[in-house]
N, C-alpha and C. Protein backbone atom coordinates (compact mmCIF):
# COMPACT_ATOMS: atom_id res chain seq x y z
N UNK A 1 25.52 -18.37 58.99
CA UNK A 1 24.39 -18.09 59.84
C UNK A 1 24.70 -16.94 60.80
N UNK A 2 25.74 -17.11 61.73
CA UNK A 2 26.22 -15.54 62.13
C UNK A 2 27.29 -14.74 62.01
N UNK A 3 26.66 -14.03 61.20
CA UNK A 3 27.33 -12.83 59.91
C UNK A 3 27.79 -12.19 60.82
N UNK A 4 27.34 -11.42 61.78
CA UNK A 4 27.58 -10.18 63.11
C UNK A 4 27.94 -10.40 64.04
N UNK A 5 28.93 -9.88 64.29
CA UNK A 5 29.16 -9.56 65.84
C UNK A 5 28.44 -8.52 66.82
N UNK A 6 28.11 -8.60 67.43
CA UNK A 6 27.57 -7.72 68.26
C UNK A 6 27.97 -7.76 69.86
N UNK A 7 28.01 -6.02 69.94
CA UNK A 7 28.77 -5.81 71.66
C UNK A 7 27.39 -5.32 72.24
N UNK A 8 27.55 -6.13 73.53
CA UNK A 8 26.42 -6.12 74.45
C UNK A 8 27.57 -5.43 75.88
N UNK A 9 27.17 -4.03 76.38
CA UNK A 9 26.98 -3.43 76.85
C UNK A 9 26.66 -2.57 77.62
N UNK A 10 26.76 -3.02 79.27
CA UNK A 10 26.09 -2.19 80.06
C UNK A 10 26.28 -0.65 80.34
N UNK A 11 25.83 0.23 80.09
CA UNK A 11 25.91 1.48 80.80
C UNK A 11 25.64 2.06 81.99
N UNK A 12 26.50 2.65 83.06
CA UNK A 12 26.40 2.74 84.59
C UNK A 12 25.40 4.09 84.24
N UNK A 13 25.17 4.73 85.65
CA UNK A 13 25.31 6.26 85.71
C UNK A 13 26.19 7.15 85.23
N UNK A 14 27.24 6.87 85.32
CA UNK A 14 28.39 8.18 84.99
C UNK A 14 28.50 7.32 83.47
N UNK A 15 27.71 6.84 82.79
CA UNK A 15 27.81 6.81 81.38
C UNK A 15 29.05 5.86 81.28
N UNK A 16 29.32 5.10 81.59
CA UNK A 16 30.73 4.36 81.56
C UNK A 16 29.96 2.91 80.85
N UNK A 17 30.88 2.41 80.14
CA UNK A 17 30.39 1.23 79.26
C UNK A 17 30.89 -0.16 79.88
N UNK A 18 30.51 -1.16 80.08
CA UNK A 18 31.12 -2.24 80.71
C UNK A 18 30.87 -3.48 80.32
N UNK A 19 31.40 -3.92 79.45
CA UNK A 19 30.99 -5.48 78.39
C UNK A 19 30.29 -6.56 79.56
N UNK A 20 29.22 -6.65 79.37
CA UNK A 20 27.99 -7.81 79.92
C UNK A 20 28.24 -9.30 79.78
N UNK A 21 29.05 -10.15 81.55
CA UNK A 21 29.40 -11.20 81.01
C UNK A 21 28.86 -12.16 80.39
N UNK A 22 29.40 -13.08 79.99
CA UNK A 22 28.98 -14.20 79.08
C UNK A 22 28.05 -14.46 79.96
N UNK A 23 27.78 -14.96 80.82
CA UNK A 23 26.51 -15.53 81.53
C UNK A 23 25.76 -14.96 81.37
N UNK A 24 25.93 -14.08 81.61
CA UNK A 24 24.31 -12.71 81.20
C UNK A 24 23.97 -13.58 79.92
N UNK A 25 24.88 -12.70 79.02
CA UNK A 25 24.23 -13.11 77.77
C UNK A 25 23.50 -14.86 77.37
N UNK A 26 24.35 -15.85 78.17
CA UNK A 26 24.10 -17.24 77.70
C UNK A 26 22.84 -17.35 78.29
N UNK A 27 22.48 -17.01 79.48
CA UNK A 27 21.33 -17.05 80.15
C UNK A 27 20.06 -16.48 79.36
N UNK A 28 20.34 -15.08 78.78
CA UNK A 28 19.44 -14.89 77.96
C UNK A 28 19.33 -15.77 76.73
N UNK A 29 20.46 -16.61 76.13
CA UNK A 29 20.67 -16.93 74.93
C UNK A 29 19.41 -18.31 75.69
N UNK A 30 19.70 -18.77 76.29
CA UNK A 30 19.61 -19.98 77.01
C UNK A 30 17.96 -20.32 76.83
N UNK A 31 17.62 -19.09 77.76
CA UNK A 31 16.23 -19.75 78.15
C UNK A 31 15.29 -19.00 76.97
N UNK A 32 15.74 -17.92 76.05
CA UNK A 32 14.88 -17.58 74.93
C UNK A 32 13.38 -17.62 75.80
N UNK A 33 13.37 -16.27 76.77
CA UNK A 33 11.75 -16.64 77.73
C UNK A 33 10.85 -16.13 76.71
N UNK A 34 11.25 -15.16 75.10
CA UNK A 34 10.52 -14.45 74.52
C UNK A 34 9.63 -15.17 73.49
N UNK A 35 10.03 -16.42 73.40
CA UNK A 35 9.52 -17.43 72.66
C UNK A 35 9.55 -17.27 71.11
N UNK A 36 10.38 -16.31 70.63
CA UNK A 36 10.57 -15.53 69.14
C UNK A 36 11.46 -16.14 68.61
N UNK A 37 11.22 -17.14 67.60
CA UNK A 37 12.37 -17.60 66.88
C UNK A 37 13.47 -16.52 66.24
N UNK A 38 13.11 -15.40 66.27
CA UNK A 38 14.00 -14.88 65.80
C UNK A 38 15.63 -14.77 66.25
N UNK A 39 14.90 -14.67 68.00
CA UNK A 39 16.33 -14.99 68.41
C UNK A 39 17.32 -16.07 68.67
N UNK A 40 16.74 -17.34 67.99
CA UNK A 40 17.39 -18.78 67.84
C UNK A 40 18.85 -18.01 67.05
N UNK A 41 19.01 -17.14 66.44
CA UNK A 41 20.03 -16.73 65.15
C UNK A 41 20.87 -15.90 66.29
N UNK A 42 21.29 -16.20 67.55
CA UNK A 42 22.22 -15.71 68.17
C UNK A 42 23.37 -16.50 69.42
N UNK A 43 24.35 -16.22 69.16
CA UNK A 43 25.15 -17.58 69.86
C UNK A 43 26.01 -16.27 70.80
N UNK A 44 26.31 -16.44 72.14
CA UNK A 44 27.14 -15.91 72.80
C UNK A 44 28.67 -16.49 72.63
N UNK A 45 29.43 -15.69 72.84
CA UNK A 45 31.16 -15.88 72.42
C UNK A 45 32.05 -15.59 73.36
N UNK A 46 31.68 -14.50 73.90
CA UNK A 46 32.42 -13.85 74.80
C UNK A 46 31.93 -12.56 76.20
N UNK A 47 32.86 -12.13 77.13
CA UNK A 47 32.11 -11.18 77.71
C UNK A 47 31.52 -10.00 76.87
N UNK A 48 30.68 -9.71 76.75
CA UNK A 48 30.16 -8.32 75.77
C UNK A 48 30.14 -8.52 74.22
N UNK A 49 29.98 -9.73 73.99
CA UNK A 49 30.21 -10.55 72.66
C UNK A 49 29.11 -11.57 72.25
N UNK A 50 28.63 -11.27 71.23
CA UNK A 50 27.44 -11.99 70.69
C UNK A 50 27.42 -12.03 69.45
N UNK A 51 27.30 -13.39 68.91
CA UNK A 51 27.05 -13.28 67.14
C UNK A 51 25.83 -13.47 67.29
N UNK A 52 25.30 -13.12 66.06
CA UNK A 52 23.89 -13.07 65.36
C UNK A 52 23.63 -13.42 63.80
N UNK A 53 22.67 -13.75 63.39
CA UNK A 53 22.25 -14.16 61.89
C UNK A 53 21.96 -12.63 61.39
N UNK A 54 21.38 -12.01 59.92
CA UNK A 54 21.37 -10.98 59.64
C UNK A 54 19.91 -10.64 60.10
N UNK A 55 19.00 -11.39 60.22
CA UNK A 55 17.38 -11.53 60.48
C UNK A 55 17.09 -10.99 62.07
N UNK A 56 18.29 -11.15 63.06
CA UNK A 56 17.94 -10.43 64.05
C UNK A 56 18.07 -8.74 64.43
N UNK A 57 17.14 -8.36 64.50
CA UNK A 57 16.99 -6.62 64.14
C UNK A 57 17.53 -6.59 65.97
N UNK A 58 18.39 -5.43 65.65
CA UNK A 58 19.12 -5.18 66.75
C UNK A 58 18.15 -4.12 67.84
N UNK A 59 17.10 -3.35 67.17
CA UNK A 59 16.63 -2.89 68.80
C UNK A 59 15.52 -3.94 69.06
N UNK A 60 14.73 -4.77 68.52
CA UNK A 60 14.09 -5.98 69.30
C UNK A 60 14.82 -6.54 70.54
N UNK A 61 16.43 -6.67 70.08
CA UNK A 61 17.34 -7.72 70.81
C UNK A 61 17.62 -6.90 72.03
N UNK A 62 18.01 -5.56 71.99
CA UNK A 62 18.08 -5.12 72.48
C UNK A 62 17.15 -4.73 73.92
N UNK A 63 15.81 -4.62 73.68
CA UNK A 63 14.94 -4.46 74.06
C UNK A 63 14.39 -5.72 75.08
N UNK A 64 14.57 -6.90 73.95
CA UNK A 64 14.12 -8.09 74.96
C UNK A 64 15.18 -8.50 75.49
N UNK A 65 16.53 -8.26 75.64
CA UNK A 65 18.30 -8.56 76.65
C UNK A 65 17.65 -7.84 78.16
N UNK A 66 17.56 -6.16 77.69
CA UNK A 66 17.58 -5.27 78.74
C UNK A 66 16.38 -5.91 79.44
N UNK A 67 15.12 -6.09 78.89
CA UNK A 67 13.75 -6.98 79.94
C UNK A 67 13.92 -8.01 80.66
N UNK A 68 14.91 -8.76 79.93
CA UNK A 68 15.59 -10.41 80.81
C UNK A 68 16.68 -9.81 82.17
N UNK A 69 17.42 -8.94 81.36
CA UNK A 69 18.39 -8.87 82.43
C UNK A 69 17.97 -8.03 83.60
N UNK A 70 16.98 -7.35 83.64
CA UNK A 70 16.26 -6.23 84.48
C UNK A 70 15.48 -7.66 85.18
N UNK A 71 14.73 -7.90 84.91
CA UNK A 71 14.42 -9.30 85.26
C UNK A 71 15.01 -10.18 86.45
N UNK A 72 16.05 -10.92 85.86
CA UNK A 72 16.97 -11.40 86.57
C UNK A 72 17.70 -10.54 87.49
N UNK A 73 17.82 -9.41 87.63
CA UNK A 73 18.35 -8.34 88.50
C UNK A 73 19.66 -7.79 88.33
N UNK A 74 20.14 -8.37 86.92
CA UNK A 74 21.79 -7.86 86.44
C UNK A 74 21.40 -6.59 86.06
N UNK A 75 20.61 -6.00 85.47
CA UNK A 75 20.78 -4.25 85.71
C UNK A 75 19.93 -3.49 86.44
N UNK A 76 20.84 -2.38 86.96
CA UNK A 76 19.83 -1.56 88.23
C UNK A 76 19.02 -0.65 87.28
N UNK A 77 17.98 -0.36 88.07
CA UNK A 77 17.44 1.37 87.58
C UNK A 77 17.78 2.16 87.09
N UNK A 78 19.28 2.30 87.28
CA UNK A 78 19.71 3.85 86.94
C UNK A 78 20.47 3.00 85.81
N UNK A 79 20.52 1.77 85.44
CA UNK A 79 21.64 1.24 83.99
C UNK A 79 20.89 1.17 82.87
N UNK A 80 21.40 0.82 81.54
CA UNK A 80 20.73 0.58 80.62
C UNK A 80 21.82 -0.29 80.05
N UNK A 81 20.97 -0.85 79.24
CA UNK A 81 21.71 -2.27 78.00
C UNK A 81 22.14 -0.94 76.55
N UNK A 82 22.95 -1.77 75.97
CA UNK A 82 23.74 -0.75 74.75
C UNK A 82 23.88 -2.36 74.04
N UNK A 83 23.46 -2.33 72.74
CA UNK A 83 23.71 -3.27 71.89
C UNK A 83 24.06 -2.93 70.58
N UNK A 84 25.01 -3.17 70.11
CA UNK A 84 25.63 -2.77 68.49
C UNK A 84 26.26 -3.73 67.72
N UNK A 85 26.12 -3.51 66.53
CA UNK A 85 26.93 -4.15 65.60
C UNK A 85 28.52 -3.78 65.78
N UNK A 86 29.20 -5.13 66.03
CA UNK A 86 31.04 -4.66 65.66
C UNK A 86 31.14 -4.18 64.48
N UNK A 87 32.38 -3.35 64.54
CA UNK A 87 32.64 -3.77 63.08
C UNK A 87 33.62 -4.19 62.87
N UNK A 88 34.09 -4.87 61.63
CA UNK A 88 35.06 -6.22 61.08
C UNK A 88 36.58 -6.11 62.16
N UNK A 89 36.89 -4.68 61.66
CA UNK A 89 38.15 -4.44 62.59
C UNK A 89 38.17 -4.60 64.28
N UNK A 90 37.00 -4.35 64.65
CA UNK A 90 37.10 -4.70 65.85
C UNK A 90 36.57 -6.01 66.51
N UNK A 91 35.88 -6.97 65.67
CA UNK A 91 35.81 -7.66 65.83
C UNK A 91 36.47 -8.80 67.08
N UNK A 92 35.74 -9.79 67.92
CA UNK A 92 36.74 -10.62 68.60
C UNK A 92 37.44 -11.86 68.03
N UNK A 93 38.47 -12.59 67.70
CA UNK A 93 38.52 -13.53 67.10
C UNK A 93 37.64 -14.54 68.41
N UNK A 94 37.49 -15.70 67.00
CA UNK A 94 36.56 -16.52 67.26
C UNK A 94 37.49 -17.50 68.03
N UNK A 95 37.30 -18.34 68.89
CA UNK A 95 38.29 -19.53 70.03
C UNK A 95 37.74 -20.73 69.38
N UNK A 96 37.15 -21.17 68.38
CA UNK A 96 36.63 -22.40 67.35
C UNK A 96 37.56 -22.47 66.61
């Protein structure tokens, strides 16, 4: 069920990348405010770490993370969310 890893991402001003802690993400994982089953197919793992099923299209996720977390007030104005597929090699091992 989750095939992908995916790094979640904040970007400052000076373009600097900064892995989005687990709470961020569980919080979004959590309350699903978007009501889209689609994103039931995603489990948080780690800071800047998210698996996913293959069915979740990554700029939706993207799109509805950055609205929650703008939301909740974890990113300013001048930040943006960055969401990608790992790939295998960089992968995090799994703590299961």
């Amino acid at each position: 069920m989750f095939a992908r890893r995916l790094s979640i991402q904040r970007i400052d001003p000076a373009s600097e990348r900064h892995p989005c802690p687990i709470q961020w993400i569980d919080n979004f994982a959590m309350r699903n405010f978007t009501n889209d089953a689609v994103f039931d197919d995603t489990l948080p793992v780690a800071d800047g770490v998210m698996e996913a099923g293959t069915r979740v299209p990554l700029d939706r996720l993207q799109a509805a993370m950055e609205d929650w977390f703008r939301r909740k007030g974890y990113l300013k104005a001048d930040e943006r969310l960055e969401v990608s597929e790992l790939a295998a090699s960089k992968a995090v091992p799994s703590t299961s």
